[in-house]
PDB file of N, CA and C in Angstrom:
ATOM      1  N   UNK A   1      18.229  13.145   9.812  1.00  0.00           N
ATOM      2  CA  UNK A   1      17.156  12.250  10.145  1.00  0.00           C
ATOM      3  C   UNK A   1      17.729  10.902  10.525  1.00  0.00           C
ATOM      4  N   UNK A   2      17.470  10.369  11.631  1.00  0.00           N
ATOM      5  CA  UNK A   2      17.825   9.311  12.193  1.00  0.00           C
ATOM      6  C   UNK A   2      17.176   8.108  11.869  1.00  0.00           C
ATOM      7  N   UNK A   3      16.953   7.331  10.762  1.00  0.00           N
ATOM      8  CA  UNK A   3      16.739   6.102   9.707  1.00  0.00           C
ATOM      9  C   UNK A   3      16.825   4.864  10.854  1.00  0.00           C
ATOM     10  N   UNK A   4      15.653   4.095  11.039  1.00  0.00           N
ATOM     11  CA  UNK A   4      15.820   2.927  11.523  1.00  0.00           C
ATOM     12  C   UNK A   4      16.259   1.662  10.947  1.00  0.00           C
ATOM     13  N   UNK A   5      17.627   1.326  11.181  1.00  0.00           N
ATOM     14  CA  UNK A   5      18.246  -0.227  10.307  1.00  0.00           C
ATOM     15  C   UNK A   5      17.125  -1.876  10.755  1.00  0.00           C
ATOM     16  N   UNK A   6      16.381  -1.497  12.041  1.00  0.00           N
ATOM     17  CA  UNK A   6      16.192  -2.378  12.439  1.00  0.00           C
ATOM     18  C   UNK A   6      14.777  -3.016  11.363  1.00  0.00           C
ATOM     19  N   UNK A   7      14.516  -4.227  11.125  1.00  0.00           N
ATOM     20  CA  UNK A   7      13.091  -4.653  10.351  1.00  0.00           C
ATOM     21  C   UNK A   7      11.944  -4.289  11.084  1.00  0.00           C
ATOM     22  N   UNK A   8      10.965  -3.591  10.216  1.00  0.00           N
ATOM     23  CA  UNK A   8       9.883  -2.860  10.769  1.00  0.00           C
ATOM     24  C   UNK A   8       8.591  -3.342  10.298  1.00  0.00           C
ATOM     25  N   UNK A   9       7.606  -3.628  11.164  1.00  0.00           N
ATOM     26  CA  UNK A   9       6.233  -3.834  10.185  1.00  0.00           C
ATOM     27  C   UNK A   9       5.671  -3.025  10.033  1.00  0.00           C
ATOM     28  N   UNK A  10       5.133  -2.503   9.102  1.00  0.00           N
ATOM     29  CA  UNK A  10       4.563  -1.240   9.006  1.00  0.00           C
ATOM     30  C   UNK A  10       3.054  -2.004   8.193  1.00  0.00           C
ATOM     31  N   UNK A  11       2.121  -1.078   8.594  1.00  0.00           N
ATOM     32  CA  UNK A  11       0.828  -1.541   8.312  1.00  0.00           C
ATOM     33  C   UNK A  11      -0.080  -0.097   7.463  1.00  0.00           C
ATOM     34  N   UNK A  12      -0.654  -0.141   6.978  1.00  0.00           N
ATOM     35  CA  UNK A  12      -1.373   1.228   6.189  1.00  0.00           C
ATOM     36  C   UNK A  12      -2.706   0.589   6.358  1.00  0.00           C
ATOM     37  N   UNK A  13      -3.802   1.149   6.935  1.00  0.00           N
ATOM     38  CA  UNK A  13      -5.216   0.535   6.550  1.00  0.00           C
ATOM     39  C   UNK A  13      -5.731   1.668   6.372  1.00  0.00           C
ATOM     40  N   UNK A  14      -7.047   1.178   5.448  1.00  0.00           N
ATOM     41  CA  UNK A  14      -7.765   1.437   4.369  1.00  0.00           C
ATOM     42  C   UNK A  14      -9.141   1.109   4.550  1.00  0.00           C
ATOM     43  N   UNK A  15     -10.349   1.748   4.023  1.00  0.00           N
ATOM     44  CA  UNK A  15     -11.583   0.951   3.888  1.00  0.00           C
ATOM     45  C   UNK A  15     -11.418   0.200   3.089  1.00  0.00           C
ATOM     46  N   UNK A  16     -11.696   0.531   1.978  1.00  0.00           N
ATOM     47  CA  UNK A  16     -11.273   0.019   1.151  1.00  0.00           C
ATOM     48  C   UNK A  16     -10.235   0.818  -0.293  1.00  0.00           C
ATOM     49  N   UNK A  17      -9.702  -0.688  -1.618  1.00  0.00           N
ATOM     50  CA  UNK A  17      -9.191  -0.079  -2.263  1.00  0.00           C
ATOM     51  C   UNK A  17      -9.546  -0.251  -3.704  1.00  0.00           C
ATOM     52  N   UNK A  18      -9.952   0.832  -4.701  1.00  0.00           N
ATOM     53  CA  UNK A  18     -10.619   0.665  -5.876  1.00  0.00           C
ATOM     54  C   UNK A  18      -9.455   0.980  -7.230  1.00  0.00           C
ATOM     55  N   UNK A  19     -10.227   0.559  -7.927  1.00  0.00           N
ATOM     56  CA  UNK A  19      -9.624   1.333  -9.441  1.00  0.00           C
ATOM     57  C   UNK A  19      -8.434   2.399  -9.145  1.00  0.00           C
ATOM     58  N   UNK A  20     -10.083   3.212  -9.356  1.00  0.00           N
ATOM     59  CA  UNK A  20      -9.752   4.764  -9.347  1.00  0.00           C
ATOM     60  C   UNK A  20     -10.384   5.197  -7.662  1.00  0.00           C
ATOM     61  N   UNK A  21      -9.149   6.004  -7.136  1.00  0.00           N
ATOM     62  CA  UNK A  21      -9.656   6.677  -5.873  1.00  0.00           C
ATOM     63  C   UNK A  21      -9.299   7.936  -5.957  1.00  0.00           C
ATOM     64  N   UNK A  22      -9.501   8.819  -4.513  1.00  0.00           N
ATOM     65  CA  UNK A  22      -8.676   9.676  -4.184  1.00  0.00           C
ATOM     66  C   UNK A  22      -7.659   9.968  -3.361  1.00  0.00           C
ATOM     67  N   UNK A  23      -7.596  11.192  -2.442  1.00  0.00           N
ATOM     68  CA  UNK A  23      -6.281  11.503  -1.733  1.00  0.00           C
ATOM     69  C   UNK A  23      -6.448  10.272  -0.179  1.00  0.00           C
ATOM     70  N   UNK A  24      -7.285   9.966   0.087  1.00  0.00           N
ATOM     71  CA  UNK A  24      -7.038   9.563   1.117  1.00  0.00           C
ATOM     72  C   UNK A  24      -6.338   8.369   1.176  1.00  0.00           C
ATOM     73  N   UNK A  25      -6.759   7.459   0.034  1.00  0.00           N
ATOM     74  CA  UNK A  25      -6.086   5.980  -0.702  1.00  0.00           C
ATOM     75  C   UNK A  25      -4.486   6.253  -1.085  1.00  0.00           C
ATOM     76  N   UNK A  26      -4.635   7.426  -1.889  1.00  0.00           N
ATOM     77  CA  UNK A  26      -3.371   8.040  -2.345  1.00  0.00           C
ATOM     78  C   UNK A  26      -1.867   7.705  -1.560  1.00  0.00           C
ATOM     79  N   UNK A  27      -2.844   8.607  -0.147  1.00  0.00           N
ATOM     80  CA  UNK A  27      -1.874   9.359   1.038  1.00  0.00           C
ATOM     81  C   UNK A  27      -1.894   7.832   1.481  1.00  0.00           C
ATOM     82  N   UNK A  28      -2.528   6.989   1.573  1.00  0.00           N
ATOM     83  CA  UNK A  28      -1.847   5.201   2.135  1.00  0.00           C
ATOM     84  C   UNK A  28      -1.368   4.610   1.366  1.00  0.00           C
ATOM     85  N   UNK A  29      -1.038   4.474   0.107  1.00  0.00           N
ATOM     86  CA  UNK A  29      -0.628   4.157  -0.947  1.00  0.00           C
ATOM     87  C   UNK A  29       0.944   4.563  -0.935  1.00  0.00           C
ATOM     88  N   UNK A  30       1.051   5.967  -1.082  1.00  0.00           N
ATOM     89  CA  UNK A  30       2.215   6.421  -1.191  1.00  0.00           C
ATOM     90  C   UNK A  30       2.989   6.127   0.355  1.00  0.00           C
ATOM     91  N   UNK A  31       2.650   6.241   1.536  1.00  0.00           N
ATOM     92  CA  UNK A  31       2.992   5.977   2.889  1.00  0.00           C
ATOM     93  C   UNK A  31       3.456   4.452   2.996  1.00  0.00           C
ATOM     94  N   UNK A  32       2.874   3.653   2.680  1.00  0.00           N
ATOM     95  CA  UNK A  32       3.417   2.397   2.398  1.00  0.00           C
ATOM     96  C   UNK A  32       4.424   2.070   1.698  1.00  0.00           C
ATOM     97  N   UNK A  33       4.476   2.730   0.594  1.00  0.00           N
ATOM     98  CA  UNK A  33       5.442   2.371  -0.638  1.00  0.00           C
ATOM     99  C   UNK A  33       6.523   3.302  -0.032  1.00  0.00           C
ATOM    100  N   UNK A  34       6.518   4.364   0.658  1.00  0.00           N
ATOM    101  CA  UNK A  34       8.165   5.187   1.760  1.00  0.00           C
ATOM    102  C   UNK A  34       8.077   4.375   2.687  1.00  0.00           C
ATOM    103  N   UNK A  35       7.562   3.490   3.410  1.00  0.00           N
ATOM    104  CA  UNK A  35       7.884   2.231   4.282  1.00  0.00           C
ATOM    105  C   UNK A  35       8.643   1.169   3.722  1.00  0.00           C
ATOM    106  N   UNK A  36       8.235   0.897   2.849  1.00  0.00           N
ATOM    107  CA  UNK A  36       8.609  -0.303   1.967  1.00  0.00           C
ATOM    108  C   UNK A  36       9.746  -0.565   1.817  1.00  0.00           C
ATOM    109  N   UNK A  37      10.181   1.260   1.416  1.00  0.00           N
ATOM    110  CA  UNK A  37      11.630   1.851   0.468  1.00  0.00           C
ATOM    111  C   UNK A  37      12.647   1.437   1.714  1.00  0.00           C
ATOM    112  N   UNK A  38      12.121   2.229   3.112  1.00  0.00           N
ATOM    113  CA  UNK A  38      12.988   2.348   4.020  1.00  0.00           C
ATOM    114  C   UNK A  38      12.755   1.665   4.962  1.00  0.00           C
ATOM    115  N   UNK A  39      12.040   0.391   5.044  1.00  0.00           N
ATOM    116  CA  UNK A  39      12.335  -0.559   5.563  1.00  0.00           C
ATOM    117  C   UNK A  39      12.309  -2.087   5.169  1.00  0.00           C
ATOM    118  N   UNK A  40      12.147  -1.894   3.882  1.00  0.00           N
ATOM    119  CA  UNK A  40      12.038  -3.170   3.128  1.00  0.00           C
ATOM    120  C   UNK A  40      10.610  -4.015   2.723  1.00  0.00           C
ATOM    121  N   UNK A  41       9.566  -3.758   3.757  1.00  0.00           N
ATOM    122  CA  UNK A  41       7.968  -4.597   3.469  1.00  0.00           C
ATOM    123  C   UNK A  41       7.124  -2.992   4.294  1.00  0.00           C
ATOM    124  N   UNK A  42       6.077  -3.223   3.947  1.00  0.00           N
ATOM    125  CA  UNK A  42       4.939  -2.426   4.359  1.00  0.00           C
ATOM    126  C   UNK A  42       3.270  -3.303   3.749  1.00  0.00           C
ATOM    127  N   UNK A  43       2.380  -3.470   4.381  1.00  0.00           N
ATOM    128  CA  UNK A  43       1.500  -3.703   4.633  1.00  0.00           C
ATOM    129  C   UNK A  43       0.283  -2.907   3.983  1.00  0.00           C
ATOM    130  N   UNK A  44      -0.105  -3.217   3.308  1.00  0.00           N
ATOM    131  CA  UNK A  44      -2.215  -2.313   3.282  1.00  0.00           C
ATOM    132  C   UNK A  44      -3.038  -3.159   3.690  1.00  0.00           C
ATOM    133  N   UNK A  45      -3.775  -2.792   4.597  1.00  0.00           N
ATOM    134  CA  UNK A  45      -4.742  -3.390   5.156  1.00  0.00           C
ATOM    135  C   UNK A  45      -5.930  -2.829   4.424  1.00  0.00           C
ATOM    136  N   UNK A  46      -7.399  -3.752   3.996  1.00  0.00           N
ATOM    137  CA  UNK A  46      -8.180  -3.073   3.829  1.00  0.00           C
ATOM    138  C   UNK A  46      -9.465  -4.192   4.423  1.00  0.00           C
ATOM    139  N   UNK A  47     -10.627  -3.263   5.036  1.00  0.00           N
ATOM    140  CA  UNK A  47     -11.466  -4.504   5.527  1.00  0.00           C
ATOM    141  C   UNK A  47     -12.735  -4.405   4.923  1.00  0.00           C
ATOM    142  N   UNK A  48     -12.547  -4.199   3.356  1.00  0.00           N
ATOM    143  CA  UNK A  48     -13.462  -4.760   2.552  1.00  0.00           C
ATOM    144  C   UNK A  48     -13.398  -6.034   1.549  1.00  0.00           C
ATOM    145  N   UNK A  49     -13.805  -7.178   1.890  1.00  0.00           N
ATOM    146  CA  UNK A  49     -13.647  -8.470   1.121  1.00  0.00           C
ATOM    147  C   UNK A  49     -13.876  -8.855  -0.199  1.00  0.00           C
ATOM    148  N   UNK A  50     -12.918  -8.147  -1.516  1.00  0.00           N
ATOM    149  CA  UNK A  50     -13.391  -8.108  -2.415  1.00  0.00           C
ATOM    150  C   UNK A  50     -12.741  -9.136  -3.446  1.00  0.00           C
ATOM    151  N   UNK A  51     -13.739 -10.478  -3.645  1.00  0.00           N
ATOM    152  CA  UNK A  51     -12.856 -11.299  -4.597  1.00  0.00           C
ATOM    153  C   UNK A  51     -12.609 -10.377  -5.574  1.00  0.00           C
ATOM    154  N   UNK A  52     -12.648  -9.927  -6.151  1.00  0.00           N
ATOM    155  CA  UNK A  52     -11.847  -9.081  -7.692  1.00  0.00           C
ATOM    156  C   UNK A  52     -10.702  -8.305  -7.369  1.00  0.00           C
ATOM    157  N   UNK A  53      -9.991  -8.652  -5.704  1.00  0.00           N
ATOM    158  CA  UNK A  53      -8.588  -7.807  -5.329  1.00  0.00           C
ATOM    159  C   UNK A  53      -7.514  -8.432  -6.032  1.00  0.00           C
ATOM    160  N   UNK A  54      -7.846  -9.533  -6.519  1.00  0.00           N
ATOM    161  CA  UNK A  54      -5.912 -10.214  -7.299  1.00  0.00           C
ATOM    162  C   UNK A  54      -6.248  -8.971  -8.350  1.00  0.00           C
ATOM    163  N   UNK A  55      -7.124  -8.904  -8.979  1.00  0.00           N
ATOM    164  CA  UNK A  55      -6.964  -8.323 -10.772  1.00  0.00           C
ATOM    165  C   UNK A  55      -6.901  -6.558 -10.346  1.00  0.00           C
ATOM    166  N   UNK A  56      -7.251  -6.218  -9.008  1.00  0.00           N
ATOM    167  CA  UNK A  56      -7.289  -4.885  -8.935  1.00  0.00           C
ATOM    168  C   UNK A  56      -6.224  -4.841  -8.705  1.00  0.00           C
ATOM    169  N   UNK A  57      -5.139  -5.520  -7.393  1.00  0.00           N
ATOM    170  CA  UNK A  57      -4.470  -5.048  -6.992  1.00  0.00           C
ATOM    171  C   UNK A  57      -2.809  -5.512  -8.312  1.00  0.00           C
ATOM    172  N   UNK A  58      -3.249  -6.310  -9.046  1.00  0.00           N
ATOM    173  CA  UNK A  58      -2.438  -6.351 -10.816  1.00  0.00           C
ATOM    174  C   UNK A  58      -2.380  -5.157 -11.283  1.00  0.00           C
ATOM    175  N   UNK A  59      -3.631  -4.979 -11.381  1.00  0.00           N
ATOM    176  CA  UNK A  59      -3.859  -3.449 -12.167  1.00  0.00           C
ATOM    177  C   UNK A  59      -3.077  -2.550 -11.567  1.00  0.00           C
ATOM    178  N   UNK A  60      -3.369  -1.848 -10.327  1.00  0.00           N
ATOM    179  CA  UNK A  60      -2.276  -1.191  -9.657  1.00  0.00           C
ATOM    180  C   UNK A  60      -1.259  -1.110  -9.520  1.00  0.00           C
ATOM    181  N   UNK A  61      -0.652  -2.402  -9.590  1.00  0.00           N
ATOM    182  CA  UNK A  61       0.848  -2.724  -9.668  1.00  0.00           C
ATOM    183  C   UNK A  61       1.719  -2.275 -11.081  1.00  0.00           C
ATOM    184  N   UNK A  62       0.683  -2.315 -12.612  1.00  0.00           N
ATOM    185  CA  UNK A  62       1.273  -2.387 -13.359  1.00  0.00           C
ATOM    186  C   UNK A  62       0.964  -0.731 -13.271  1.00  0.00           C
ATOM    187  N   UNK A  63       0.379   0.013 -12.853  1.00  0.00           N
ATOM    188  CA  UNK A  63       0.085   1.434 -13.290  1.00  0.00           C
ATOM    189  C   UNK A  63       0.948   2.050 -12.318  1.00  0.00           C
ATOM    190  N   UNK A  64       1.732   1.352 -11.647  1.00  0.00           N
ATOM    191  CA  UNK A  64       2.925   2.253 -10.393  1.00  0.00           C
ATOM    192  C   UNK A  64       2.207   2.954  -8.967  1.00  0.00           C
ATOM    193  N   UNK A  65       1.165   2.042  -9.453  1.00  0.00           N
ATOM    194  CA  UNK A  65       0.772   2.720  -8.060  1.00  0.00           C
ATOM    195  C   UNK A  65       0.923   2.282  -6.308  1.00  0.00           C
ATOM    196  N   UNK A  66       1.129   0.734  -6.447  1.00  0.00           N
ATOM    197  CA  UNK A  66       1.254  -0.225  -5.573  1.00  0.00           C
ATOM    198  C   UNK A  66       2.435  -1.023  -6.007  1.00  0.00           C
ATOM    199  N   UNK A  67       3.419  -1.241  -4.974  1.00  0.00           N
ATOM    200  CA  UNK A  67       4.408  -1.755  -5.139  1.00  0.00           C
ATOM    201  C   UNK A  67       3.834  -3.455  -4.980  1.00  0.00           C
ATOM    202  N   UNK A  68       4.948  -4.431  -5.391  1.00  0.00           N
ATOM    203  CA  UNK A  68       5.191  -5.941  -5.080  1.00  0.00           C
ATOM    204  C   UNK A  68       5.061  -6.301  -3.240  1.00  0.00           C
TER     205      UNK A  68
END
């Protein structure tokens, strides 16, 4: 597999992102975080405006689900 060295933006969007979801959040979740790995940053986009995203997206972070 031929690995790109070069810096990549990579973007994942989303409706939105909750608590608890399923596979479709999952499958952008995890796709981002193998961007991340192998190119250093990756992106979630989501275009629902939810002030309570700092404490969700905490929560996530500490449960391994969403990287830094």
């Amino acid at each position: 597999m031929n690995v790109q060295t070069a810096p990549l933006d990579a973007y994942m969007v989303t409706w939105q992102v909750e608590h608890e979801f399923g596979g479709m959040t999952t499958v952008c979740l995890q796709r981002a975080a193998a961007f991340a790995e192998c190119y250093g940053h990756a992106s979630v986009v989501t275009f629902y405006a939810d002030p309570a995203y700092p404490e969700l997206l905490q929560g996530l972070r500490e449960r391994g689900k969403l990287s830094e």
